[in-house]
Protein backbone atom coordinates (compact mmCIF):
# COMPACT_ATOMS: atom_id res chain seq x y z
CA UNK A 1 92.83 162.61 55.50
CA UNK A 2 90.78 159.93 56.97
CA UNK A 3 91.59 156.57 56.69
CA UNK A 4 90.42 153.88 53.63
CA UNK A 5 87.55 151.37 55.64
CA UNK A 6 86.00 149.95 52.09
CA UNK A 7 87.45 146.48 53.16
CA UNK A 8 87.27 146.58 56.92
CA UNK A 9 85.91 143.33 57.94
CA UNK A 10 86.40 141.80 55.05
CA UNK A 11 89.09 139.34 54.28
CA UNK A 12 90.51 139.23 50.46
CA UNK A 13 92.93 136.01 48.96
CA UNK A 14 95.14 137.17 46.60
CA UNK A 15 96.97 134.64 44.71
CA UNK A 16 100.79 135.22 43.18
CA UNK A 17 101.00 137.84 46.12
CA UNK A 18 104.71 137.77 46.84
CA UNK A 19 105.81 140.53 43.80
CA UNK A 20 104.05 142.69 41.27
CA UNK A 21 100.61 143.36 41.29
CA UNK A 22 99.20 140.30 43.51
CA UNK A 23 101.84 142.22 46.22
CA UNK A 24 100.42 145.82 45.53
CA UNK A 25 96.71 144.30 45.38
CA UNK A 26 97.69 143.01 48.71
CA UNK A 27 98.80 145.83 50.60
CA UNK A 28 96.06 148.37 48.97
CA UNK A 29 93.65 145.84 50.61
CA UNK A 30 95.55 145.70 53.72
CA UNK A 31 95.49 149.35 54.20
CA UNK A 32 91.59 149.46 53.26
CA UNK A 33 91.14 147.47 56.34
CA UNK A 34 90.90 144.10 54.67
CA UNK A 35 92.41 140.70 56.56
CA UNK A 36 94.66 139.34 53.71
CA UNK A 37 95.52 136.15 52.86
CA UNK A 38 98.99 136.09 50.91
CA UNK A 39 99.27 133.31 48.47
CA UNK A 40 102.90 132.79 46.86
CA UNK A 41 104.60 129.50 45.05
CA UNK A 42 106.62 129.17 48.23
CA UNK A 43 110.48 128.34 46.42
CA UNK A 44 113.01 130.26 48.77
CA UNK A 45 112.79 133.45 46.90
CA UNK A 46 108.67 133.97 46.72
CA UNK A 47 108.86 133.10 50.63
CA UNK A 48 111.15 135.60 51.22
CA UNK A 49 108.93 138.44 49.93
CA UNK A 50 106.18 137.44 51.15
CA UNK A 51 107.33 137.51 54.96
CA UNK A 52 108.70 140.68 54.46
CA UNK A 53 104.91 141.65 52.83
CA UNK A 54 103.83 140.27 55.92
CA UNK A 55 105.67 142.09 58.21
CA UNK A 56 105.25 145.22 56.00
CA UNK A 57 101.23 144.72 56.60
CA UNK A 58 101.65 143.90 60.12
CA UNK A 59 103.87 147.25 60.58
CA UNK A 60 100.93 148.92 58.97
CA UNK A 61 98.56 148.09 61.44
CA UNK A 62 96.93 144.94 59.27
CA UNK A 63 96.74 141.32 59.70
CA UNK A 64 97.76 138.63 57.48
CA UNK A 65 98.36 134.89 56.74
CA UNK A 66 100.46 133.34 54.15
CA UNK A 67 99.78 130.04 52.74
CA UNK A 68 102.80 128.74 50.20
CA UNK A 69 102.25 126.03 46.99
CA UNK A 70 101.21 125.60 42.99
CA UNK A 71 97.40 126.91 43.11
CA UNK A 72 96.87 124.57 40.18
CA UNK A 73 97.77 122.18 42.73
CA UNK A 74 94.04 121.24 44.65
CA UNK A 75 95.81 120.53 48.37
CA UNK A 76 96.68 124.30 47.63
CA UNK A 77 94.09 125.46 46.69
CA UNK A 78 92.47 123.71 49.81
CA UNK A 79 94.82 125.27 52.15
CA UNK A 80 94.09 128.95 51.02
CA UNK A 81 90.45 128.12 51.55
CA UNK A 82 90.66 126.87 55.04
CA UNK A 83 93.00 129.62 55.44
CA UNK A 84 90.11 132.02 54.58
CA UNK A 85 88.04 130.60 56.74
CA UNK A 86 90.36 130.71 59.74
CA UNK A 87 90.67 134.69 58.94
CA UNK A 88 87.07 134.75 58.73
CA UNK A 89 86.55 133.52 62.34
CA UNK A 90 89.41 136.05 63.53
CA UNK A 91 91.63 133.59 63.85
CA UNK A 92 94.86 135.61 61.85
């Protein structure tokens, strides 16, 4: 079976990526060869899963950045942007 490319070179922000669907979004992504930026509220147990999302990625052969806060919130929503760009210049 050959590998999923549909997202290679790409990079995809997916918000409330810690559990649920934002964490299955984010590994589907990661494993079609997107860079992925993983959003969570950041309290201790949201951090938790998404480092171990991270390393889960990372074991898969992805890349990935987390950025932690209330999206509602705009210095979050500023931080997952300059995040994005920093994975756009191959810089995660």
């Amino acid at each position: 079976m050959q590998p999923n490319t549909l997202l290679t070179s790409k990079v995809v922000v997916v918000t409330g990526a810690s559990r649920g669907i934002g964490r299955a979004i984010a590994l589907s992504a990661s494993q079609s060869g997107a860079r992925v930026v993983v959003h969570y509220f950041g309290d201790d147990a949201t951090t938790k899963e998404a480092e171990e999302l991270i390393k889960e990625i990372e074991q898969g052969g992805g890349q990935a950045v987390k950025v932690a806060g209330d999206i509602a919130k705009a210095e979050t929503a500023a931080l997952v942007r300059e995040r994005l760009f920093e994975s756009l210049r191959g810089k995660c």
